[in-house]
N, C-alpha and C. Protein backbone atom coordinates (compact mmCIF):
# COMPACT_ATOMS: atom_id res chain seq x y z
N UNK A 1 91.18 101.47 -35.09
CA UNK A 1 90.35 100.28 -35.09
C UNK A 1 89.33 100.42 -33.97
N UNK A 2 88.00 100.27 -34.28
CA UNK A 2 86.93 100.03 -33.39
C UNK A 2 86.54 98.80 -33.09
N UNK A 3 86.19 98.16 -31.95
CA UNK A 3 86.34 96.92 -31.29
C UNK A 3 84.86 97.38 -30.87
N UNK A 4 83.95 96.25 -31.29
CA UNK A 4 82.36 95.84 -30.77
C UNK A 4 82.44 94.52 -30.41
N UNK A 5 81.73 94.10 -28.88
CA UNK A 5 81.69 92.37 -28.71
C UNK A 5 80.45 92.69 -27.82
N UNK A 6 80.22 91.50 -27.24
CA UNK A 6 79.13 90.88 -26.30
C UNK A 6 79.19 89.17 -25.69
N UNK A 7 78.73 89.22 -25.01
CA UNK A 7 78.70 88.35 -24.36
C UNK A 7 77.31 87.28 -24.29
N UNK A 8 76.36 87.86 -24.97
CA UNK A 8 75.43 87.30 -25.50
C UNK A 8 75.20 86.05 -25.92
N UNK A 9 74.44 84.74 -25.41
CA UNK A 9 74.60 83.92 -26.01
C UNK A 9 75.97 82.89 -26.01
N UNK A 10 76.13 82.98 -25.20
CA UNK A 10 78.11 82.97 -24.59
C UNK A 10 77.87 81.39 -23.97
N UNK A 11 78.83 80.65 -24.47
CA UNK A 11 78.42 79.41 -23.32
C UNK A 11 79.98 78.35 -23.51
N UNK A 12 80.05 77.53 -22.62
CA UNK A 12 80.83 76.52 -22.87
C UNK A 12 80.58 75.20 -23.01
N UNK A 13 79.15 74.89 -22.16
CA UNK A 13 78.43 73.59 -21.95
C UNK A 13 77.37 73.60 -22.91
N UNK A 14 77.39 72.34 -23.62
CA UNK A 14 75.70 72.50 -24.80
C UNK A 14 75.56 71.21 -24.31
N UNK A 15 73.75 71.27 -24.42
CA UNK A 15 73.11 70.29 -24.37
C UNK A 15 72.00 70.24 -25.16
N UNK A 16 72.20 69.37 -26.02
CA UNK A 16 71.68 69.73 -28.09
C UNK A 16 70.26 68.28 -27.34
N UNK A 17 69.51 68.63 -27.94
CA UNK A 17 68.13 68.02 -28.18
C UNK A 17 67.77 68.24 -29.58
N UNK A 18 67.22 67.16 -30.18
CA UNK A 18 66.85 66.76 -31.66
C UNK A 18 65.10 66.23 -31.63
N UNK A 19 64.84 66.00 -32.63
CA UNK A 19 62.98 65.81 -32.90
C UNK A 19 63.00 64.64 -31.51
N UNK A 20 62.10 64.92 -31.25
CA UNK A 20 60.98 64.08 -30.07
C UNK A 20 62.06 63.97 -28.56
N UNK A 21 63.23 64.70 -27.91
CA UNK A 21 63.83 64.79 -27.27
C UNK A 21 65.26 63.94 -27.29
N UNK A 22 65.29 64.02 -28.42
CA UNK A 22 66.58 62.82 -29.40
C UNK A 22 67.81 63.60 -28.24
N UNK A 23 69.00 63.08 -27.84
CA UNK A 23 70.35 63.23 -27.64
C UNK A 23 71.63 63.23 -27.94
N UNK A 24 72.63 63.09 -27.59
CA UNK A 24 73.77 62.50 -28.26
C UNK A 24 74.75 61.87 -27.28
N UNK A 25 73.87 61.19 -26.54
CA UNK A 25 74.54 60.01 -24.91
C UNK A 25 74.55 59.05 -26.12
N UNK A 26 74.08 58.16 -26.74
CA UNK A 26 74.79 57.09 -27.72
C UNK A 26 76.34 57.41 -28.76
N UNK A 27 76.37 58.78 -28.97
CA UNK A 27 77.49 58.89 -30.00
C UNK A 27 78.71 59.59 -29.23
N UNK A 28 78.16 59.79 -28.36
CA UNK A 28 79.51 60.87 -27.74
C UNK A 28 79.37 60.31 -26.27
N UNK A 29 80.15 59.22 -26.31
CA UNK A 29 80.68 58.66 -24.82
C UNK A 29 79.87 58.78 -24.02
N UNK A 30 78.42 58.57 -23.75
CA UNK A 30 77.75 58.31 -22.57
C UNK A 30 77.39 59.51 -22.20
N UNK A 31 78.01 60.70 -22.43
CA UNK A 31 77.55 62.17 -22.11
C UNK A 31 76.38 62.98 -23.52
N UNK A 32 75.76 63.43 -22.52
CA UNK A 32 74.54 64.04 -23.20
C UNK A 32 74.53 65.65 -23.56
N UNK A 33 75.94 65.96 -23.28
CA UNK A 33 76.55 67.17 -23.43
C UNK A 33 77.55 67.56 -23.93
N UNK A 34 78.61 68.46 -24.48
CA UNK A 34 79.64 68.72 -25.52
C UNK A 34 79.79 69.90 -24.33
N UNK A 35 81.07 70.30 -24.79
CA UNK A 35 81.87 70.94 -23.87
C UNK A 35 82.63 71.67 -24.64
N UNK A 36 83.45 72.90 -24.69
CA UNK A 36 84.46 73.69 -24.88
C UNK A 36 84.91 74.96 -24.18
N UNK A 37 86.06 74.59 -23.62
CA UNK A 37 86.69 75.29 -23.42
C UNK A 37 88.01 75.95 -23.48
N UNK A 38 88.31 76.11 -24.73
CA UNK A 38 89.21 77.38 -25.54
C UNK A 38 89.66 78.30 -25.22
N UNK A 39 88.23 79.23 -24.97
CA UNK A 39 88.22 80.02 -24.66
C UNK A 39 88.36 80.87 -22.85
N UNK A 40 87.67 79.88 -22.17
CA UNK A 40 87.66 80.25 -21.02
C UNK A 40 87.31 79.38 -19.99
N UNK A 41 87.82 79.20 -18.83
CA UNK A 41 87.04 77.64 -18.40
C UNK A 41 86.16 77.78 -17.26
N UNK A 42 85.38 79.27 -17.80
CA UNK A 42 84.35 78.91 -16.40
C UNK A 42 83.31 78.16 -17.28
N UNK A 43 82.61 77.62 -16.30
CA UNK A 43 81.16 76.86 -16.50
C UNK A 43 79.80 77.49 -17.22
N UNK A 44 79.84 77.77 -17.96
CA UNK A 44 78.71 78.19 -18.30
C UNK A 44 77.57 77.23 -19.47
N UNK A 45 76.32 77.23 -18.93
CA UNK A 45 75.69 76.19 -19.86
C UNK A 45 74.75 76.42 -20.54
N UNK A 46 73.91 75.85 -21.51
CA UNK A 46 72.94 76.41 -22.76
C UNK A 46 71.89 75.20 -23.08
N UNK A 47 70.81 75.01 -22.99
CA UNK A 47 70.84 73.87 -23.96
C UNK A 47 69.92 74.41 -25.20
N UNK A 48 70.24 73.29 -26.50
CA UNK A 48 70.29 74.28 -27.62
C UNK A 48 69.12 72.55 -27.82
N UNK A 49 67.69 73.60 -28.53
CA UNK A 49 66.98 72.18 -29.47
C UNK A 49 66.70 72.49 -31.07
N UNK A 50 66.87 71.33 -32.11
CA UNK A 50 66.72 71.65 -33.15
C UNK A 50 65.83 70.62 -33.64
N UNK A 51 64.80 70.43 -33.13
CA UNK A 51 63.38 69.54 -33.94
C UNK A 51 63.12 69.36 -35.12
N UNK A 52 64.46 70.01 -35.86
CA UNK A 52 64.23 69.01 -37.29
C UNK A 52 65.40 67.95 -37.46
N UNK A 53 66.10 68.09 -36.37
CA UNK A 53 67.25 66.33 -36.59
C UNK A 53 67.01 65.38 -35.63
N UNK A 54 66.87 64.29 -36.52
CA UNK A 54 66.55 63.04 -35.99
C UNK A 54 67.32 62.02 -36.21
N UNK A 55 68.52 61.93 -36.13
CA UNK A 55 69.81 61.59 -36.35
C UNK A 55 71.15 61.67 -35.22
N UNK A 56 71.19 61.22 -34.25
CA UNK A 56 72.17 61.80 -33.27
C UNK A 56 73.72 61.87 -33.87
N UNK A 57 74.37 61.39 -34.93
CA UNK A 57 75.21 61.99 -35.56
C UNK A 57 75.26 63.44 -36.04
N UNK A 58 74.42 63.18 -36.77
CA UNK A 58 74.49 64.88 -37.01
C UNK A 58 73.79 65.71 -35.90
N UNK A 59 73.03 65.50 -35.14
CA UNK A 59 72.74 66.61 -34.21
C UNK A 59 73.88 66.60 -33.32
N UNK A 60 74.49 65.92 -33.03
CA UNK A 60 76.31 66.23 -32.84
C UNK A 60 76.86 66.63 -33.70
N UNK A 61 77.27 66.70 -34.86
CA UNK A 61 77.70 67.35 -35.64
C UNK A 61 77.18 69.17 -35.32
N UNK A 62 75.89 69.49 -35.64
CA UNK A 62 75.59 71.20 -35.85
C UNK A 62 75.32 71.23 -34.44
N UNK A 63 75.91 70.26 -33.34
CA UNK A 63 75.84 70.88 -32.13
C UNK A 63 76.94 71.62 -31.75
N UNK A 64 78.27 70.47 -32.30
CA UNK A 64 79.29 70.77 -31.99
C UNK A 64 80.09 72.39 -32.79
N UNK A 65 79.14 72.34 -33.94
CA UNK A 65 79.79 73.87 -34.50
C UNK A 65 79.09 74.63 -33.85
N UNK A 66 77.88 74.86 -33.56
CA UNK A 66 77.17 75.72 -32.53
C UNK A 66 77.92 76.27 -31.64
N UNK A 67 78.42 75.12 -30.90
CA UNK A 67 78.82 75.71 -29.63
C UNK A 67 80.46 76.58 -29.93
N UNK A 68 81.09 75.83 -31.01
CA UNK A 68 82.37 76.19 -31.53
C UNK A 68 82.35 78.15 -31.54
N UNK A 69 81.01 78.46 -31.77
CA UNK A 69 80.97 79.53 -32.75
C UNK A 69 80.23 80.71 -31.14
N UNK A 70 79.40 79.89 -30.34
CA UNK A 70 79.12 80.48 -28.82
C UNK A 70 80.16 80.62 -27.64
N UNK A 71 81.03 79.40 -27.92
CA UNK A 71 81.92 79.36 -26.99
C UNK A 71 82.72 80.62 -26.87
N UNK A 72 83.12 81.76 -27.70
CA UNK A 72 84.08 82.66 -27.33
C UNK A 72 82.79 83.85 -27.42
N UNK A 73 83.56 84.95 -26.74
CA UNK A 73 82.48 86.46 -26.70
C UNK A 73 82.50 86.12 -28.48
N UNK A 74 81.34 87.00 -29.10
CA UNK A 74 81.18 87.83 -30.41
C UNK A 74 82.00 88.89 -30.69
N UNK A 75 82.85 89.22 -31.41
CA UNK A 75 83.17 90.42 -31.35
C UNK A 75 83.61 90.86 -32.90
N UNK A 76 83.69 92.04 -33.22
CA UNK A 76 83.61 92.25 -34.64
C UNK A 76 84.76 93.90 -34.54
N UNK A 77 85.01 94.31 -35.23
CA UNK A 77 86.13 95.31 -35.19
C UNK A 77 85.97 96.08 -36.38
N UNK A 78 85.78 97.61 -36.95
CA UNK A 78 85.67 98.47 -37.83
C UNK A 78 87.22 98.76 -38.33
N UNK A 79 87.69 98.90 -39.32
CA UNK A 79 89.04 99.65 -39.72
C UNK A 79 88.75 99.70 -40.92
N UNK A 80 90.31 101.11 -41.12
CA UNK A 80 90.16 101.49 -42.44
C UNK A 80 91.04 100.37 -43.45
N UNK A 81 90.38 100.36 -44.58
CA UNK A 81 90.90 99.30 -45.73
C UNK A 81 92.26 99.62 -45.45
N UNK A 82 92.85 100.69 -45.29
CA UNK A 82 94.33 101.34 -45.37
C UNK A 82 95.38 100.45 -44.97
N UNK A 83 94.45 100.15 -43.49
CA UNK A 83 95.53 99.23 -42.62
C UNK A 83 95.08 98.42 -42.74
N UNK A 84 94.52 97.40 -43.57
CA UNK A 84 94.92 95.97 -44.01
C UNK A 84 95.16 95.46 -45.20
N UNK A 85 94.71 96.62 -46.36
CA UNK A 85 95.67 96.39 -47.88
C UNK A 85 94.23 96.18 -48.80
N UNK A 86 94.47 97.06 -49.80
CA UNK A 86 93.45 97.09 -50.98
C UNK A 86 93.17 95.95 -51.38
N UNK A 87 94.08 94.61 -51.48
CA UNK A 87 93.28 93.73 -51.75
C UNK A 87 92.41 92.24 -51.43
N UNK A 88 91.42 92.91 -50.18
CA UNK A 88 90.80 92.07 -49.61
C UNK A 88 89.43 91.87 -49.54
N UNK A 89 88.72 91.03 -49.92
CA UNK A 89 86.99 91.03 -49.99
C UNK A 89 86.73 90.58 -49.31
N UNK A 90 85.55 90.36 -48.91
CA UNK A 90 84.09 89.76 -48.02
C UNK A 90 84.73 88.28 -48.02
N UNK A 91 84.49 87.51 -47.28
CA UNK A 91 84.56 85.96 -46.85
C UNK A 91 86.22 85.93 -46.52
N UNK A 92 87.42 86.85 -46.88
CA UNK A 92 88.48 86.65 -46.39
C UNK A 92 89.16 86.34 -44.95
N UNK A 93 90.21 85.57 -44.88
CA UNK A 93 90.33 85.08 -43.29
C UNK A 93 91.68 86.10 -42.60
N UNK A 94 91.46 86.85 -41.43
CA UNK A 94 92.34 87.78 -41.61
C UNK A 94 92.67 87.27 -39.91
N UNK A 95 94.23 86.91 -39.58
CA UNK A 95 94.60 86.90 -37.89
C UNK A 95 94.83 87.62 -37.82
N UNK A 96 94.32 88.17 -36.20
CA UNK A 96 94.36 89.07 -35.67
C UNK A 96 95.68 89.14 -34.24
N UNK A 97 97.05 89.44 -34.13
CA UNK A 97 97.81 89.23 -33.38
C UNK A 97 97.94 90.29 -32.00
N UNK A 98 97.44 89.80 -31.14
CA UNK A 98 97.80 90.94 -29.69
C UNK A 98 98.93 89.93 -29.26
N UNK A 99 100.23 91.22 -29.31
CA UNK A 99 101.55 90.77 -29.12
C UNK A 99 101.74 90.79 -27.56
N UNK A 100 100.80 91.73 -26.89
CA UNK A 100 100.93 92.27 -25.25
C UNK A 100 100.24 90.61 -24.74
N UNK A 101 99.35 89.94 -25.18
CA UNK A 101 98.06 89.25 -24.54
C UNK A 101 98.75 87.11 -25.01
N UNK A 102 99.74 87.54 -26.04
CA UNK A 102 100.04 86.75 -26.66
C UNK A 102 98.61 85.56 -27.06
N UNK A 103 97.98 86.26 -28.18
CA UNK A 103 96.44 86.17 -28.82
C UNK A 103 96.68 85.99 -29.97
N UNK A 104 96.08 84.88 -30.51
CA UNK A 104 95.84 85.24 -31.98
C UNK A 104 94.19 84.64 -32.47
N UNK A 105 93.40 85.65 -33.08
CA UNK A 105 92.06 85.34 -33.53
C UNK A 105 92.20 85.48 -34.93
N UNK A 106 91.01 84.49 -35.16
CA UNK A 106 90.88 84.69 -36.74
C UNK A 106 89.63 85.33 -36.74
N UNK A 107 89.57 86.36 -37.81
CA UNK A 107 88.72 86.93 -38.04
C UNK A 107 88.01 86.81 -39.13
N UNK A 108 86.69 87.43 -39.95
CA UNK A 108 86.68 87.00 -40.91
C UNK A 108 85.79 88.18 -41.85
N UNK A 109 86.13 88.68 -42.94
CA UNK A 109 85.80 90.02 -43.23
C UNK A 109 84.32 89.60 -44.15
N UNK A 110 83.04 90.53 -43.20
CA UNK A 110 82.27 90.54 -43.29
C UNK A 110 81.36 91.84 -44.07
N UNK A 111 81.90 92.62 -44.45
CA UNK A 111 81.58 94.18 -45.12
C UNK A 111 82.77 94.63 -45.21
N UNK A 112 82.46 95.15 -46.94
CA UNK A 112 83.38 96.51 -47.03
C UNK A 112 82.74 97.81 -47.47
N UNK A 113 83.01 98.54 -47.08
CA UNK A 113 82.31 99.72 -47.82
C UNK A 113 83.23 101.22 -48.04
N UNK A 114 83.03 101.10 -49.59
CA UNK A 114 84.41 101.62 -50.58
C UNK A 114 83.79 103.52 -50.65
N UNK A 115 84.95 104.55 -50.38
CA UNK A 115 84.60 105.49 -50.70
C UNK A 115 85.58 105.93 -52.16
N UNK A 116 84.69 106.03 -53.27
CA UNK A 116 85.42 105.93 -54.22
C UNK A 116 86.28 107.39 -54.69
N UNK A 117 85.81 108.25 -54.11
CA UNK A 117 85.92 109.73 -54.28
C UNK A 117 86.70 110.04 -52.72
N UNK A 118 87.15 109.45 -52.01
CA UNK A 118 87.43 109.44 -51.06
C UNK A 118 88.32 108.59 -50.47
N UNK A 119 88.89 107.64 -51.01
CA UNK A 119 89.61 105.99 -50.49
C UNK A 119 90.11 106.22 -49.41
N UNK A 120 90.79 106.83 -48.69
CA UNK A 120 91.32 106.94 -47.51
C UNK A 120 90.00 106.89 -46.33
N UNK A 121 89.17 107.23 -46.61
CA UNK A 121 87.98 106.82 -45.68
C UNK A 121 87.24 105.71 -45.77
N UNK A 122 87.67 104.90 -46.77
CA UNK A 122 87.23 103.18 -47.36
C UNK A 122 87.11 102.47 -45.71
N UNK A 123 86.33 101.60 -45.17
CA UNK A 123 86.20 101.02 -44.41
C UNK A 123 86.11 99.45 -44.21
N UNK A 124 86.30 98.56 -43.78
CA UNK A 124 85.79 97.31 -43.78
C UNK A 124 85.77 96.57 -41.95
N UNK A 125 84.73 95.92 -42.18
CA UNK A 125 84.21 94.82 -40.71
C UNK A 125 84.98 93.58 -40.50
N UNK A 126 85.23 93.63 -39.41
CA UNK A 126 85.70 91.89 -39.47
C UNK A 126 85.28 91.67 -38.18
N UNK A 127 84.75 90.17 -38.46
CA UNK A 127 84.04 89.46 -37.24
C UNK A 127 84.50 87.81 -37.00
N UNK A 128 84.38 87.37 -35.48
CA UNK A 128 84.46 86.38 -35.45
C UNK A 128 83.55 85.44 -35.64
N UNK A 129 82.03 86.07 -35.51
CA UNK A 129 81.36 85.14 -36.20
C UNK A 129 80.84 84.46 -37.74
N UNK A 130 80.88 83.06 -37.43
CA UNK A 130 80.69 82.43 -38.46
C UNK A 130 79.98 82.80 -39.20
N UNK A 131 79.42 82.96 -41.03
CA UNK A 131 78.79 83.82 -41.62
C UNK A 131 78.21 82.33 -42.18
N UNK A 132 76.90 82.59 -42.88
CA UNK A 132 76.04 81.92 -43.84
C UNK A 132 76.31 82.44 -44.96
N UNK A 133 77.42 82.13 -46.26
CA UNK A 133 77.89 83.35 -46.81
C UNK A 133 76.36 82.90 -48.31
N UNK A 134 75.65 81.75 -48.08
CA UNK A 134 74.34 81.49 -49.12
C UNK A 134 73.42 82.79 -48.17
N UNK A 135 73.30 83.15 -47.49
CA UNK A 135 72.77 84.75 -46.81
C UNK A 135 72.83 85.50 -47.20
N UNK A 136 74.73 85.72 -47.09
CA UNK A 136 74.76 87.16 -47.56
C UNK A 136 75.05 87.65 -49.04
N UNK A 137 74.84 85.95 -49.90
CA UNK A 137 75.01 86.92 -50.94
C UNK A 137 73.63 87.19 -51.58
N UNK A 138 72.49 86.36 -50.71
CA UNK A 138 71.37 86.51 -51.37
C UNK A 138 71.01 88.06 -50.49
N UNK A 139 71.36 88.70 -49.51
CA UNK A 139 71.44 89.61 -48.92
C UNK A 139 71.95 91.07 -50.33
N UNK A 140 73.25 90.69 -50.22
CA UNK A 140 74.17 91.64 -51.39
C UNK A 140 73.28 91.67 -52.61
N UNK A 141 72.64 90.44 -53.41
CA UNK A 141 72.13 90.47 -54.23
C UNK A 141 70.67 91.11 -54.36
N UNK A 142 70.10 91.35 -53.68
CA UNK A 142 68.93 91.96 -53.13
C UNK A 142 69.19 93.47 -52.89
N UNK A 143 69.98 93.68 -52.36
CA UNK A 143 71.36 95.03 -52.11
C UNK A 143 70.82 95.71 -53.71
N UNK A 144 71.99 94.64 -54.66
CA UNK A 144 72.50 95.05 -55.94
C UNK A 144 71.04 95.62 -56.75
N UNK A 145 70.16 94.42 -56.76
CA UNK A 145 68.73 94.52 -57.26
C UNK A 145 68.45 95.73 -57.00
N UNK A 146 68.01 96.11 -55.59
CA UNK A 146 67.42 97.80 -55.12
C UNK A 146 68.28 98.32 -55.84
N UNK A 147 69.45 98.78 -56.14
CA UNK A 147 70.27 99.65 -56.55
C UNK A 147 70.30 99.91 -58.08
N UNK A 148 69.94 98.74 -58.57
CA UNK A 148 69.44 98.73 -60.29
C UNK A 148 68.52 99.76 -60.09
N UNK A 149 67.16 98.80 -59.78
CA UNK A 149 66.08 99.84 -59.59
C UNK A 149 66.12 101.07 -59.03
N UNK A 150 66.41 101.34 -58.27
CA UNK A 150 66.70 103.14 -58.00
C UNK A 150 67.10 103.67 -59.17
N UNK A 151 68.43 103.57 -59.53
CA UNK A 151 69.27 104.18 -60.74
C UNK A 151 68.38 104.06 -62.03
N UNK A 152 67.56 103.00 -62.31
CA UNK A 152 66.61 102.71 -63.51
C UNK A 152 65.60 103.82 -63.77
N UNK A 153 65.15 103.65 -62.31
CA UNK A 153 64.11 104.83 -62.13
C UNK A 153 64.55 106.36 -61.88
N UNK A 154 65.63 106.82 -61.80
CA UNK A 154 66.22 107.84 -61.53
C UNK A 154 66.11 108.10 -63.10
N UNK A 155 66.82 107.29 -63.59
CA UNK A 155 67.48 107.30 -65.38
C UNK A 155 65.66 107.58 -66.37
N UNK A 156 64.79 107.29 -65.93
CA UNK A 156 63.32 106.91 -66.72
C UNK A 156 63.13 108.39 -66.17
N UNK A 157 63.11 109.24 -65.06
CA UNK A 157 62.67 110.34 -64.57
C UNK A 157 63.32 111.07 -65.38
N UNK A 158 64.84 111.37 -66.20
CA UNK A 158 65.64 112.01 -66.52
C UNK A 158 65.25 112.08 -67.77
N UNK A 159 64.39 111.19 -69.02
CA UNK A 159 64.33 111.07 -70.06
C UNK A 159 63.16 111.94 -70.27
């Protein structure tokens, strides 16, 4: 297993701003800030603006997953399909147990990529970050598209 993270973008303190310097001191107890710490309890702070909500409910709302999703490092991990079982796809939720650290993450499988002539070298990603999965399938699907076309045009060269 290969282990990639960062610290990038890393925070525990948000302070969410909405259209025209909107807050969320009316919906969330007098504080103009959201907090988590889960993960780690040093101090670290961000403030995050999104000038298209004008609503302090919901700009608490996609503040509070924001930070849900900043609050821990990024980290994402390579392995072979082998060691986690042929039958798992893209958007699956996979825990991750360190028995030494007494840890458990959820992960969430973000790529696979199948060697069909080869399966024992089959690979798949898993990450803790949250995915836009309306992204990636317009991503995959765009993928699939090029791959028509290549093979179309390969197949029109052959005739």
């Amino acid at each position: 297993m290969k282990k990639n993270s960062n610290t990038y973008d890393y925070a525990t303190v948000l302070y969410p701003f909405g259209k025209d310097g909107l807050t969320i001191v009316n919906v969330n107890n007098g504080k103009n800030y959201l907090e988590n710490f889960d993960y780690t309890n040093k101090y670290i702070q961000k403030v995050w603006v999104d000038e298209s909500i004008d609503v302090p409910e919901i700009l608490k709302k996609k503040a509070t997953d924001y930070l849900n999703e900043i609050s821990k490092p990024k980290a994402s991990y390579q392995l072979l399909v082998s060691e986690i079982g042929w039958d798992v796809s893209v958007g699956d939720t996979i825990i991750l147990v360190d028995k030494i650290k007494n840890i458990r993450q959820e992960q969430r499988v973000v790529k696979i990529v199948n060697y069909p002539k080869a399966p024992e070298k089959s690979k798949l990603e898993i990450s803790n970050l949250t995915s836009n999965f309306f992204d990636m399938f317009i991503k995959g699907q765009k993928r699939t598209d090029n791959n028509i076309r290549y093979v179309r045009s390969l197949l029109s060269t052959m005739e």
